[in-house]
C-alpha atoms as a PDB file:
ATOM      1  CA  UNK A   1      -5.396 -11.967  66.345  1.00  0.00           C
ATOM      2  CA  UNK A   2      -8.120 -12.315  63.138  1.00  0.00           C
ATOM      3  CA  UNK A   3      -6.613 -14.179  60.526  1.00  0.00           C
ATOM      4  CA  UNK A   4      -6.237 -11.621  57.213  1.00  0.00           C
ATOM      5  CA  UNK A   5      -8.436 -12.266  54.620  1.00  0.00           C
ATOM      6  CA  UNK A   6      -7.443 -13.168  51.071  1.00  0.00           C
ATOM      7  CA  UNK A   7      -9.836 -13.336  47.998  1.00  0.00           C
ATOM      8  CA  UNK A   8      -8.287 -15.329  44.491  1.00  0.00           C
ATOM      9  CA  UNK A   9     -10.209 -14.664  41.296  1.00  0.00           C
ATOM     10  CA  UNK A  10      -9.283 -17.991  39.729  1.00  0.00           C
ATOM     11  CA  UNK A  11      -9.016 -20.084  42.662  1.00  0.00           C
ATOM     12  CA  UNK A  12      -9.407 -23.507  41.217  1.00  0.00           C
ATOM     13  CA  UNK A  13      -7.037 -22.711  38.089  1.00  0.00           C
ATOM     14  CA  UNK A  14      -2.834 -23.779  37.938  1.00  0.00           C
ATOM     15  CA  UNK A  15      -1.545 -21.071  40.065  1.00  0.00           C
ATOM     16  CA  UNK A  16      -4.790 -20.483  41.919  1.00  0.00           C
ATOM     17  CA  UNK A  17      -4.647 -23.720  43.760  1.00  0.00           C
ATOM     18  CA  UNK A  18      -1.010 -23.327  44.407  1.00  0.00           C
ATOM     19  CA  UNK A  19      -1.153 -20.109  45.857  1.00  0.00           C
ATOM     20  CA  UNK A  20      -4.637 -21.312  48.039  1.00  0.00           C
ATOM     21  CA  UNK A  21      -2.282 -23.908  49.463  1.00  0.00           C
ATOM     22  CA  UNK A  22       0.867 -21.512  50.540  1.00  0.00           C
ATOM     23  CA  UNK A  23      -1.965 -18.968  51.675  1.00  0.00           C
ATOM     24  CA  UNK A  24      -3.370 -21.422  54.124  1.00  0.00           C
ATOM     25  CA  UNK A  25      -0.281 -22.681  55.154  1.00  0.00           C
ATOM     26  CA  UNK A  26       0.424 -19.226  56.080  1.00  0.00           C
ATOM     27  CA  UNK A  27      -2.720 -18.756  58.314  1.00  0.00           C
ATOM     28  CA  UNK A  28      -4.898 -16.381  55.886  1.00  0.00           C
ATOM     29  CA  UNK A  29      -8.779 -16.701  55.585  1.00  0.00           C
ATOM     30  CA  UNK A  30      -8.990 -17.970  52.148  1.00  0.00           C
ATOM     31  CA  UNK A  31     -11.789 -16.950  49.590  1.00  0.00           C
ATOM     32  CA  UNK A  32     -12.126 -17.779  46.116  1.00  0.00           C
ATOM     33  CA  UNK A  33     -14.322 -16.835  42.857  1.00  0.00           C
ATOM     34  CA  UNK A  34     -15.467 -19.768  41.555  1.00  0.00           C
ATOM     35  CA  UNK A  35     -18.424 -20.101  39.418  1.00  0.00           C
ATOM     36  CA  UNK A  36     -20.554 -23.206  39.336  1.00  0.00           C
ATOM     37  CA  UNK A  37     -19.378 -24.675  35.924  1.00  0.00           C
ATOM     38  CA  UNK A  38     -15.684 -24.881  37.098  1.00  0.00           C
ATOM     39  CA  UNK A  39     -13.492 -27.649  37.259  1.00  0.00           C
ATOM     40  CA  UNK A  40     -12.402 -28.151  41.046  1.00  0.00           C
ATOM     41  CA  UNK A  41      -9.961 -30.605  40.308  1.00  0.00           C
ATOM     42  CA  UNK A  42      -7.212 -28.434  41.628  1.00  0.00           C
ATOM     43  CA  UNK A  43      -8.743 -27.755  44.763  1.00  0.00           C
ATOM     44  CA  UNK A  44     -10.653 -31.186  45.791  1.00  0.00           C
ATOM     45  CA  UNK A  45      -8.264 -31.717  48.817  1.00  0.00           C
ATOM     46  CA  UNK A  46      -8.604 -28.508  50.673  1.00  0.00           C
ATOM     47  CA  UNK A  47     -12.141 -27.481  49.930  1.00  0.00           C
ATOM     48  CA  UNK A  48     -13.417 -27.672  53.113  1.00  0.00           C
ATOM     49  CA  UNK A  49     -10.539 -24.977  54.204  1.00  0.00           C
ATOM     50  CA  UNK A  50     -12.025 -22.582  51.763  1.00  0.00           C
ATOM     51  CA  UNK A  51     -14.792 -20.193  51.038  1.00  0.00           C
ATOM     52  CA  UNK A  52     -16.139 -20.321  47.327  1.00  0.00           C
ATOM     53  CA  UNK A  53     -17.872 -17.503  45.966  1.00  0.00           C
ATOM     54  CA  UNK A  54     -20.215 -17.935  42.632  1.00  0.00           C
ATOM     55  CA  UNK A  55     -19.094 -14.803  41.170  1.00  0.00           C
ATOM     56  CA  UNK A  56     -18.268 -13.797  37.727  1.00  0.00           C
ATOM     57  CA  UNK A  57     -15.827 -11.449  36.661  1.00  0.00           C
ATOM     58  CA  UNK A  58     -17.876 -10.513  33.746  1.00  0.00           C
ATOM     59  CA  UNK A  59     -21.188 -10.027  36.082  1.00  0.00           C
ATOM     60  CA  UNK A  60     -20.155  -6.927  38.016  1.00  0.00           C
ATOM     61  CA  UNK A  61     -23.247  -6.762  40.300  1.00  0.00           C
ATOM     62  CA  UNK A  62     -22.041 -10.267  41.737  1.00  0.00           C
ATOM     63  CA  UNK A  63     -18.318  -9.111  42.210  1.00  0.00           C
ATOM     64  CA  UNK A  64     -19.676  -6.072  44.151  1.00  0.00           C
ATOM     65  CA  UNK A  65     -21.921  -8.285  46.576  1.00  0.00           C
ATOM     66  CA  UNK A  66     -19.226 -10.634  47.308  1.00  0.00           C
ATOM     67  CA  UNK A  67     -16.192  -8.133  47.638  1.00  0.00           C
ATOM     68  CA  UNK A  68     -18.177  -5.491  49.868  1.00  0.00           C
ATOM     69  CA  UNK A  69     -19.586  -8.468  52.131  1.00  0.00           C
ATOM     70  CA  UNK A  70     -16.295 -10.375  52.596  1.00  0.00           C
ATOM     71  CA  UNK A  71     -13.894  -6.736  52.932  1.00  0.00           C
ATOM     72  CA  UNK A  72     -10.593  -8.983  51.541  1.00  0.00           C
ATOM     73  CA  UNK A  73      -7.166  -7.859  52.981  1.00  0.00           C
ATOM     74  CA  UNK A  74      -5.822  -8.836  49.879  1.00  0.00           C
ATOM     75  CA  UNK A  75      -7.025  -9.567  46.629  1.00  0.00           C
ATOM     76  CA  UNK A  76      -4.921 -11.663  44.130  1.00  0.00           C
ATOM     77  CA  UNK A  77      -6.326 -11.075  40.519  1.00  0.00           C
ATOM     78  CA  UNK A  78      -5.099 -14.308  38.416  1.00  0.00           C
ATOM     79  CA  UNK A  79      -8.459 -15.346  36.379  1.00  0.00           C
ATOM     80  CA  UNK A  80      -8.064 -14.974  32.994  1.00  0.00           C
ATOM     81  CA  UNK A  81      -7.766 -16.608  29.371  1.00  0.00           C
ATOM     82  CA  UNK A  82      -4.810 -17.343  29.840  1.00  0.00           C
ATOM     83  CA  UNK A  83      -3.313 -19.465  26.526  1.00  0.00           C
ATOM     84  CA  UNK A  84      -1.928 -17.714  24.173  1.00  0.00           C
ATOM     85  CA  UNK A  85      -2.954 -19.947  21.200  1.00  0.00           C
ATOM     86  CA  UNK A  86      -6.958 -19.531  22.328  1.00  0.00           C
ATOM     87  CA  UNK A  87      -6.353 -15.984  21.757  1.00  0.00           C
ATOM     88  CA  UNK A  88      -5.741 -16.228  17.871  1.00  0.00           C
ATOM     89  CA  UNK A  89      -9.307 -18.253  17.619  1.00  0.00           C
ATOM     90  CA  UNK A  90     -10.998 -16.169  19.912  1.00  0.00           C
ATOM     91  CA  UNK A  91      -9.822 -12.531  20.256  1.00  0.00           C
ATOM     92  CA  UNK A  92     -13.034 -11.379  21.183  1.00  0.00           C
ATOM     93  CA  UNK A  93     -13.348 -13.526  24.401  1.00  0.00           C
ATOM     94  CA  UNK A  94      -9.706 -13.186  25.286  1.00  0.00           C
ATOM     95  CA  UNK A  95     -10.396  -9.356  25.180  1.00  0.00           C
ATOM     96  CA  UNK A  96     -13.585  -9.091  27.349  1.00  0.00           C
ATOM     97  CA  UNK A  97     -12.582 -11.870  29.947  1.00  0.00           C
ATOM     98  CA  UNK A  98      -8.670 -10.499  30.738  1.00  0.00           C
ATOM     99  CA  UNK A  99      -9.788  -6.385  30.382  1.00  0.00           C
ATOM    100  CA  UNK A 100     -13.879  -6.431  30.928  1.00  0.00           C
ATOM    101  CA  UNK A 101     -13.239  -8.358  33.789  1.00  0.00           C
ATOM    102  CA  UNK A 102     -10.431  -6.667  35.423  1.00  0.00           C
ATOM    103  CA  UNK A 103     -12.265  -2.972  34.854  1.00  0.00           C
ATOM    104  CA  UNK A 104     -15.038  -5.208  36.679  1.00  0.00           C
ATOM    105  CA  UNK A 105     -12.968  -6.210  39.377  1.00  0.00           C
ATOM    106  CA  UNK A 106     -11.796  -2.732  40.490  1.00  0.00           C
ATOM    107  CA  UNK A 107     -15.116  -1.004  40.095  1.00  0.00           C
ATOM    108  CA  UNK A 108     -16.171  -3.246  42.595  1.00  0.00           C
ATOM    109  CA  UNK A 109     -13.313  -2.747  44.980  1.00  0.00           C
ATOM    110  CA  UNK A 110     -13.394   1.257  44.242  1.00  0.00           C
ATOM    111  CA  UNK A 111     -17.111   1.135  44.965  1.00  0.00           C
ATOM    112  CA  UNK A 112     -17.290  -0.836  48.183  1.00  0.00           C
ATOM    113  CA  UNK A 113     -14.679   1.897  49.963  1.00  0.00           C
ATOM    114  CA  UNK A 114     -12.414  -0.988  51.154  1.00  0.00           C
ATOM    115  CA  UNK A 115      -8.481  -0.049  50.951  1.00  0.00           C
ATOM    116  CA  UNK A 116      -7.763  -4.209  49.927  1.00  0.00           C
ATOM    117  CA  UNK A 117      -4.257  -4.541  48.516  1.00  0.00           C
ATOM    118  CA  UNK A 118      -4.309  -5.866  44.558  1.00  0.00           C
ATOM    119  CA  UNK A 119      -2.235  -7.701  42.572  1.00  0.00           C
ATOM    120  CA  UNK A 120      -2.527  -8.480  39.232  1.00  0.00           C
ATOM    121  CA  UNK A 121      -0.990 -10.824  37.750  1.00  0.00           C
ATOM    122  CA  UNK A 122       0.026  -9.397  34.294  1.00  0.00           C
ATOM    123  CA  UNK A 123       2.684 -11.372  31.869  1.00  0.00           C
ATOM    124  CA  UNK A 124       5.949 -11.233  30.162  1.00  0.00           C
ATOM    125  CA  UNK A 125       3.914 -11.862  26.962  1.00  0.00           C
ATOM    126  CA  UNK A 126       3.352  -7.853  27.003  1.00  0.00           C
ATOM    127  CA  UNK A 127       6.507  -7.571  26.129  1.00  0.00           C
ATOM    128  CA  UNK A 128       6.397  -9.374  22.842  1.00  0.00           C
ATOM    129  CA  UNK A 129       8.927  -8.474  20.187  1.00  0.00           C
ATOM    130  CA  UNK A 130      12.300  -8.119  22.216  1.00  0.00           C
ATOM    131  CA  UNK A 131      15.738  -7.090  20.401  1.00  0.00           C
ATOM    132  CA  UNK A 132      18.732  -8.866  21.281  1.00  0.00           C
ATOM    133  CA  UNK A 133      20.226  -5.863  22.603  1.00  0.00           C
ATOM    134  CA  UNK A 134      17.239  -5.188  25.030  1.00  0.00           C
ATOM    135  CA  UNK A 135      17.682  -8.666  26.902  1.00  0.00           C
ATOM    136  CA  UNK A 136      17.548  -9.637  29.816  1.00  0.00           C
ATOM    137  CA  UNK A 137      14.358  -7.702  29.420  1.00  0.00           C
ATOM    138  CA  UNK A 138      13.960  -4.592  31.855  1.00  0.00           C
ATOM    139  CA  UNK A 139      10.282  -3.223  33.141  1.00  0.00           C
ATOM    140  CA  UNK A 140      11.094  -0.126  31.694  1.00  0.00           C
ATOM    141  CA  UNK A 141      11.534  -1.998  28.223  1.00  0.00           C
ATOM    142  CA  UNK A 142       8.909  -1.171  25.538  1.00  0.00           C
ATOM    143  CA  UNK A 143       5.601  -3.260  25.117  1.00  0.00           C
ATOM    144  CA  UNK A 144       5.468  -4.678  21.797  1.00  0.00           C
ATOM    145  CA  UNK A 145       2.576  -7.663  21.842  1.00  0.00           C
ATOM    146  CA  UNK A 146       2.673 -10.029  19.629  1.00  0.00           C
ATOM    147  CA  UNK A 147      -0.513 -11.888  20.004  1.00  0.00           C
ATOM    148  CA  UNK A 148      -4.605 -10.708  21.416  1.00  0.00           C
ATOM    149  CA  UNK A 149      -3.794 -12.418  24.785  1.00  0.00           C
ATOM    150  CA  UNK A 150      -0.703 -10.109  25.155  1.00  0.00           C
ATOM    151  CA  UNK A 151      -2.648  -7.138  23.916  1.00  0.00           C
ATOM    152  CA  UNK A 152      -5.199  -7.721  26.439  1.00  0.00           C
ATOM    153  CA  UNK A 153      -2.344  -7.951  29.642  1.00  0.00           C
ATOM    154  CA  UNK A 154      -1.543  -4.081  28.304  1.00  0.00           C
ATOM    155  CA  UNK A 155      -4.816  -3.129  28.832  1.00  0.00           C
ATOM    156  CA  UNK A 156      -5.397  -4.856  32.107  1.00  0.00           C
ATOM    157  CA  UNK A 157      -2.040  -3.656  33.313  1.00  0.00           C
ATOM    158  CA  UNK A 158      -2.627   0.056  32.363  1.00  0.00           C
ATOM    159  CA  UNK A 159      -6.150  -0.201  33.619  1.00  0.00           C
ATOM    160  CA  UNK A 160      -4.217  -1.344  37.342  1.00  0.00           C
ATOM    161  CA  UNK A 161      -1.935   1.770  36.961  1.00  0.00           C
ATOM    162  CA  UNK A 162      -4.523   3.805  35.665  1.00  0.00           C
ATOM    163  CA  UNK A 163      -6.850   2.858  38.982  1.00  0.00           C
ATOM    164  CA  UNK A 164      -3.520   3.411  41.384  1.00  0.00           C
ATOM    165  CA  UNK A 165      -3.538   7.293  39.743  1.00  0.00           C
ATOM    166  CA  UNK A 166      -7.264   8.201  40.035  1.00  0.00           C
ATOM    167  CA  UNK A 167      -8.295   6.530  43.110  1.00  0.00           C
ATOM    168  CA  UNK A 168      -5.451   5.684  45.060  1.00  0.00           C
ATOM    169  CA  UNK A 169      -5.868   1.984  44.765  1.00  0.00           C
ATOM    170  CA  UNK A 170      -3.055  -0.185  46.246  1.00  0.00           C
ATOM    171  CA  UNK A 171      -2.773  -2.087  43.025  1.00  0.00           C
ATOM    172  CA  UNK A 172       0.490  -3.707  42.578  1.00  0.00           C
ATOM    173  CA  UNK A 173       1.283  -4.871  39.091  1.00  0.00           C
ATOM    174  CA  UNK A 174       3.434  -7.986  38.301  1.00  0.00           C
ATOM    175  CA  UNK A 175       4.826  -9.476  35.326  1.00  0.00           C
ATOM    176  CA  UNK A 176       5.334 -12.924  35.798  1.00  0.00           C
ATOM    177  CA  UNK A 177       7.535 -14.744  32.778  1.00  0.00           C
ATOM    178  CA  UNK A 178       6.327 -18.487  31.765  1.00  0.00           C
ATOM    179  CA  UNK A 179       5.397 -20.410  34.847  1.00  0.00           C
ATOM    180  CA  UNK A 180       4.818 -24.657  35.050  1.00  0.00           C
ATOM    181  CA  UNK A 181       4.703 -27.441  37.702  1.00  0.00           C
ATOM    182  CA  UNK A 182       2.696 -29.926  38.258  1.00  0.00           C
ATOM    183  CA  UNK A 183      -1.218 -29.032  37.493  1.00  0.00           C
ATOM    184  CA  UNK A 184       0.155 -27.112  34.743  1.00  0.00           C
ATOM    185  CA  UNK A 185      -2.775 -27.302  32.033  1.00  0.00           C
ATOM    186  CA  UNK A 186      -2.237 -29.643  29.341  1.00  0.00           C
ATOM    187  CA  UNK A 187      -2.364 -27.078  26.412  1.00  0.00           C
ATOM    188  CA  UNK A 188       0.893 -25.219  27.577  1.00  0.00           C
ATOM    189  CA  UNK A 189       3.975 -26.753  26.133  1.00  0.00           C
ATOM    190  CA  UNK A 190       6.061 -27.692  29.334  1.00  0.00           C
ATOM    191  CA  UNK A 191       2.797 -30.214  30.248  1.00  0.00           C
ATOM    192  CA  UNK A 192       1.523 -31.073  26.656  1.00  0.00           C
ATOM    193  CA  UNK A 193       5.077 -32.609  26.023  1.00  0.00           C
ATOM    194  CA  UNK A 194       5.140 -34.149  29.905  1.00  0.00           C
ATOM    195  CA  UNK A 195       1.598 -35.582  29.291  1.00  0.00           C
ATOM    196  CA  UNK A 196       2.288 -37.323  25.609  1.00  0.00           C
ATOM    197  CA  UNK A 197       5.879 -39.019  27.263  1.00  0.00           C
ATOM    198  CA  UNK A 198       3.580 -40.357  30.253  1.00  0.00           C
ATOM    199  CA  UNK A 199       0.586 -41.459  27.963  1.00  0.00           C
ATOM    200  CA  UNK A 200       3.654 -42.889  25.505  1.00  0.00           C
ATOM    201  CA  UNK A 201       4.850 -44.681  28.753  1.00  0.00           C
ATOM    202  CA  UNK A 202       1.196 -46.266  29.315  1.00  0.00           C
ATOM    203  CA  UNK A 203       0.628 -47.328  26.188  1.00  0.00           C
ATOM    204  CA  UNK A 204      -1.640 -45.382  25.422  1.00  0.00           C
ATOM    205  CA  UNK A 205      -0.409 -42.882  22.982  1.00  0.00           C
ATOM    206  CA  UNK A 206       2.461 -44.340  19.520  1.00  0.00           C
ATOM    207  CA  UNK A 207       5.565 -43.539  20.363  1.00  0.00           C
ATOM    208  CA  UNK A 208       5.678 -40.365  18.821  1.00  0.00           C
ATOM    209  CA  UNK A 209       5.165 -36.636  20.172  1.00  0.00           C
ATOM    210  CA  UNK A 210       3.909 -33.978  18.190  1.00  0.00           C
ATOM    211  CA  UNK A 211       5.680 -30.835  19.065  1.00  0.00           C
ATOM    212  CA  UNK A 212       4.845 -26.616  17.601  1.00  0.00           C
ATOM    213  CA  UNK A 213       8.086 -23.965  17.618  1.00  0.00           C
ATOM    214  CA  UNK A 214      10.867 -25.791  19.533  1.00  0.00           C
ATOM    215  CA  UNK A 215      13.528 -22.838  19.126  1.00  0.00           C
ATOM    216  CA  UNK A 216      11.734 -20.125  21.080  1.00  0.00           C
ATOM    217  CA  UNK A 217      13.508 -19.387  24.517  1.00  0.00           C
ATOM    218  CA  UNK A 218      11.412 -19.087  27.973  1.00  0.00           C
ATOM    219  CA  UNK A 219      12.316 -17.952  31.096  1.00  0.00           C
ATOM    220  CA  UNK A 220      10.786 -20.564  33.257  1.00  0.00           C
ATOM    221  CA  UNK A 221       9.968 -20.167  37.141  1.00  0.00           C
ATOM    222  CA  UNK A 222       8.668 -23.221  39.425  1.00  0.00           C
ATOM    223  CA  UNK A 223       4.772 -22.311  40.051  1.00  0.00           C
ATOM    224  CA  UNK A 224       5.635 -22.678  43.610  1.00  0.00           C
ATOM    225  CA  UNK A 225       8.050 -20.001  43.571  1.00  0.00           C
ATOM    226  CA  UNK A 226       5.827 -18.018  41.578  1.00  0.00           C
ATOM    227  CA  UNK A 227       3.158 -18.206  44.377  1.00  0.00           C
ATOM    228  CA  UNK A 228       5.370 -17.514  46.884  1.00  0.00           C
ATOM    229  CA  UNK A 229       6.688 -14.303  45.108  1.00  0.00           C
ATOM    230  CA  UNK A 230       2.861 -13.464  44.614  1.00  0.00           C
ATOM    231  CA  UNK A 231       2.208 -13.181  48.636  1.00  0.00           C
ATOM    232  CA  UNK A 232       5.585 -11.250  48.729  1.00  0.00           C
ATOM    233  CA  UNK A 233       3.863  -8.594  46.394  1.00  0.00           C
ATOM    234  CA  UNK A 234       1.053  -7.826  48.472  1.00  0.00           C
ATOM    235  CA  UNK A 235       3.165  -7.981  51.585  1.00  0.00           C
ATOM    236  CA  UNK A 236       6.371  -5.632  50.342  1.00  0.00           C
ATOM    237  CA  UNK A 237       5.872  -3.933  47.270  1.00  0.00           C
ATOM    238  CA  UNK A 238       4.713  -0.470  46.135  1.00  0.00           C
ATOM    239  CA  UNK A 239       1.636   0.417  44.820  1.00  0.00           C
ATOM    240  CA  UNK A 240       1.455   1.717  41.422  1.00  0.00           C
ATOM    241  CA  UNK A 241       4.505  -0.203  40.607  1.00  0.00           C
ATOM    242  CA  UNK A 242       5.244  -3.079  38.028  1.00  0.00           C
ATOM    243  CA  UNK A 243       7.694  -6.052  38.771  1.00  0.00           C
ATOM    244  CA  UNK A 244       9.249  -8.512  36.745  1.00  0.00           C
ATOM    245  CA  UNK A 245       9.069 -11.854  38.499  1.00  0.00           C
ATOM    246  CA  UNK A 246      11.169 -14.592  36.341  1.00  0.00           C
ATOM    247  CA  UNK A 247      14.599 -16.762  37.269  1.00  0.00           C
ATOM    248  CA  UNK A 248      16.751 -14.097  34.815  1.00  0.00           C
ATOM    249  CA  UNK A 249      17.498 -17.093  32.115  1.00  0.00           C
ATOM    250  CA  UNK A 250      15.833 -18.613  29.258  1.00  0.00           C
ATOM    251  CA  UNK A 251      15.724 -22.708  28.309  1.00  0.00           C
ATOM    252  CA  UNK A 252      15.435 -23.319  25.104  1.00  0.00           C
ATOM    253  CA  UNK A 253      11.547 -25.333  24.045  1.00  0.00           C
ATOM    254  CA  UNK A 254      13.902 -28.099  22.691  1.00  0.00           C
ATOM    255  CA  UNK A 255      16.164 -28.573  25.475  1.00  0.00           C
ATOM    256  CA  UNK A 256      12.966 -28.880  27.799  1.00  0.00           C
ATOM    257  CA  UNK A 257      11.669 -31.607  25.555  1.00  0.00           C
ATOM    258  CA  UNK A 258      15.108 -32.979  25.932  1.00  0.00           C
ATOM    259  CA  UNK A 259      15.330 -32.733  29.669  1.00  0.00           C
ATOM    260  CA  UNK A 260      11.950 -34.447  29.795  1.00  0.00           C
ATOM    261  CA  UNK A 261      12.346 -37.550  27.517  1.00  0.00           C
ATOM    262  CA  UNK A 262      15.614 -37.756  29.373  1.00  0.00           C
ATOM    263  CA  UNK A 263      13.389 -38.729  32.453  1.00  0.00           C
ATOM    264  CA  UNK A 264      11.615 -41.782  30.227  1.00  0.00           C
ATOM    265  CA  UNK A 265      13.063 -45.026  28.976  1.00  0.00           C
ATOM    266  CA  UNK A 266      10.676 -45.118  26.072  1.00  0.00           C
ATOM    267  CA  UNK A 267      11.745 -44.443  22.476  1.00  0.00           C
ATOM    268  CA  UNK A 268      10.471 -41.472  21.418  1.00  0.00           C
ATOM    269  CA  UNK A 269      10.119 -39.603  18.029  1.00  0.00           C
ATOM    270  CA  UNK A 270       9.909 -35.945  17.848  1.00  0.00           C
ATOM    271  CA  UNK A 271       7.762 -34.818  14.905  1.00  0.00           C
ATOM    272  CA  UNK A 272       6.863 -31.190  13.729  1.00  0.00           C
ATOM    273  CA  UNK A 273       2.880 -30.355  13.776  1.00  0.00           C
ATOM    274  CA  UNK A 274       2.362 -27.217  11.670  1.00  0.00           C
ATOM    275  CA  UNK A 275      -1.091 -26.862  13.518  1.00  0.00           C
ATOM    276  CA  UNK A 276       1.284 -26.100  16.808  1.00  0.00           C
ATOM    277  CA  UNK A 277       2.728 -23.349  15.325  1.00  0.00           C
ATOM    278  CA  UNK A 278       1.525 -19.576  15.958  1.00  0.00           C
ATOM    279  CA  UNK A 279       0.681 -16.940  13.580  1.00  0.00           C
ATOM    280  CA  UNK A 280       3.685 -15.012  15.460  1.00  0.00           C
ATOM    281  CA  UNK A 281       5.767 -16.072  18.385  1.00  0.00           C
ATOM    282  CA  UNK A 282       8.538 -14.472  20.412  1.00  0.00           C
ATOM    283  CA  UNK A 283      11.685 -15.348  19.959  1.00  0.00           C
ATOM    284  CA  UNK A 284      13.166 -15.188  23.367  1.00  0.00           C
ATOM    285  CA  UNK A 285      11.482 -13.849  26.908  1.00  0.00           C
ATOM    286  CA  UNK A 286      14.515 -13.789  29.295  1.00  0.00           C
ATOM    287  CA  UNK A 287      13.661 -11.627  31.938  1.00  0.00           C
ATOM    288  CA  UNK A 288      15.200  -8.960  35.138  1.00  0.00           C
ATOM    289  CA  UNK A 289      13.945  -9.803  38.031  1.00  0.00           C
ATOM    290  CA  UNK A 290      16.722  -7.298  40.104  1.00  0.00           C
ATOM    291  CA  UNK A 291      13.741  -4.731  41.219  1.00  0.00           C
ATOM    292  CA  UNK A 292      11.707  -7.639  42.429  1.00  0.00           C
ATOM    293  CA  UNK A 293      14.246  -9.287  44.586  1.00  0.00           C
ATOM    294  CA  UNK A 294      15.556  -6.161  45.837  1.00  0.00           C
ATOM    295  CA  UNK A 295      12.018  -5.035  46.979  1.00  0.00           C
ATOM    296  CA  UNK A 296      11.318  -8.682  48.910  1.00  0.00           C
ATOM    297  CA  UNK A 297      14.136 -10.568  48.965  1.00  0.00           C
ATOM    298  CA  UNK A 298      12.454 -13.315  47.115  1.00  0.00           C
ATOM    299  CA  UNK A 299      14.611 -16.140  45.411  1.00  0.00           C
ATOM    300  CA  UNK A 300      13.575 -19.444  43.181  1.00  0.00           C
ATOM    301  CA  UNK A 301      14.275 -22.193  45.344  1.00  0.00           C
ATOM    302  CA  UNK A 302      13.093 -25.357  42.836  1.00  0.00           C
ATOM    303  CA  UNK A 303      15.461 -25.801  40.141  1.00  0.00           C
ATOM    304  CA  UNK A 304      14.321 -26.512  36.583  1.00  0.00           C
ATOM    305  CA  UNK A 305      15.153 -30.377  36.682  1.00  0.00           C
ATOM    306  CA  UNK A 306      12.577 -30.442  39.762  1.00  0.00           C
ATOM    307  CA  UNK A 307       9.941 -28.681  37.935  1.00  0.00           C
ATOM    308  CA  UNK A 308      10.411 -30.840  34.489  1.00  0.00           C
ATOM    309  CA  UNK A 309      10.467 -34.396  36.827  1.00  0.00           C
ATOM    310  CA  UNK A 310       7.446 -33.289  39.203  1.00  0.00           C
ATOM    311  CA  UNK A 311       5.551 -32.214  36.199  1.00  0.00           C
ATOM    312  CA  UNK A 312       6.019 -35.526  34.535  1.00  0.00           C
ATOM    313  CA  UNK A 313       5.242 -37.597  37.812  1.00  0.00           C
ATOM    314  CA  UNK A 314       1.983 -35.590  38.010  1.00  0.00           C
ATOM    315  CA  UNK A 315       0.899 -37.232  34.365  1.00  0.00           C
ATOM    316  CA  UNK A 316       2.519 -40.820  35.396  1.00  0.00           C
ATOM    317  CA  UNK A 317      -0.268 -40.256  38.171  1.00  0.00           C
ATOM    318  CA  UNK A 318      -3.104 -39.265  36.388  1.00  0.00           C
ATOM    319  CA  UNK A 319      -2.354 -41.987  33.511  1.00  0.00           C
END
């Protein structure tokens, strides 16, 4: 029996390399868009098991070589600018990249004739300003984005429904809440924090971390369970349809920090940096994910102490 064959836009990012590992594991043909300048980091290990494409999102002639030549089974849409904070400096970018290149992506697919399934991986940051009353926070609740990268996940998500109503597209849309583990990128909170206790730990760093908004609430999710739930989109879920995919409760930024000092024997300060703060930030993301698991069955397996202590071990490693 052929293997099926998946393409990753973003192959060598966080979740691209996690989900490249699980999709192997699994037995699939694994292709990934990755253009020349990227870091490969993420993927050193298992290069040899893949096949990298130089294509860019933004160069739609390239996307429509590679997708009609390699006819993907499945296509898992995760590249993107993806931090929220890099949206404030440079809306523009944020903009083009997450919508310009998504449009991109399906033209190509649409204009090829293949029937590959899609998912695209939108965000819980569409959902921006939440009410109390509206929480745990339903698909069906309204978009309210707070910030140019969550503006730009509306567009890409409506441009996936959009596609599923005018050409049929088996484009399944996913909201994944806050996601970390270990690769996490150093300018998300969950890893800034993990990376300034190990440097701290070294010697390298004073023995003090700087630290933005520590009241917000996130509903975190192991990346490896995120992954995971990713393959289960492709595999059971409708087309046209948008799913929640979080844990269905919130940690507190504080009580993270907390949970990850309490890892460390050093003797840390916490100190406020205004530059850390955003313009606007949500208060709380705590998510439904009862559609989701009744459409796969999918549950988180890696508790949130697992996450914090792998996370930090990956910096102790790299230090």
């Amino acid at each position: 029996m052929t293997a099926k064959k998946a393409l990753i836009t973003g192959i060598a990012g966080f979740v691209g390399s996690h989900l490249a590992e699980l999709l192997l594991a699994e037995g699939y043909e694994v292709y990934g868009l990755c253009r020349p300048r990227s870091k490969t980091d993420h993927i050193e290990s298992i290069k040899f098991k893949l096949h990298l494409e130089d294509a860019d999102l933004l160069d739609s002639h390239s996307l429509y070589t590679t997708i009609s030549r390699i006819k993907p089974d499945y296509i898992f849409h995760l590249a993107a600018q993806s931090f929220v904070p890099t949206s404030w400096v440079s809306p523009s970018v944020t903009l083009e990249v997450n919508i310009v290149g998504s449009a991109n992506l399906f033209e190509a697919v649409r204009q090829a004739h293949i029937d590959s399934t899609i998912q695209i991986a939108c965000s819980s940051e569409e959902y921006g300003l939440v009410y109390k009353d509206e929480l745990p926070i339903k698909e069906t609740n309204p978009l309210r984005p707070q910030s140019p990268y969550a503006v730009s996940k509306v567009a890409m998500d409506y441009l996936g429904y959009q596609y599923y109503c005018s050409y049929g597209m088996k484009i399944v849309r996913t909201r994944g809440f806050n996601h970390t583990g270990p690769r996490r990128g150093e300018t998300f909170a969950t890893s800034n924090f993990a990376k300034q206790i190990a440097s701290i730990e070294k010697g390298k760093q004073e023995p003090v971390i700087r630290v933005g908004n520590l009241d917000a609430a996130r509903d975190w999710t192991d990346v490896r369970d995120m992954v995971r739930a990713y393959l289960l989109a492709v595999e059971k879920c409708d087309a046209g349809e948008v799913y929640n995919i979080c844990i269905g409760k919130s940690v507190r930024v504080g009580d993270m920090l907390d949970l990850l000092l309490s890892f460390s024997k050093a003797k840390i300060t916490v100190v406020q940096d205004p530059s850390r703060m955003r313009p606007s930030d949500v208060p709380v993301l705590t998510g439904d994910n009862s559609k989701f698991l009744a459409k796969t069955g999918w549950k988180p397996e890696i508790p949130f102490k697992k996450t914090m202590e792998d996370l930090l071990n990956y910096w102790r490693e790299l230090m």
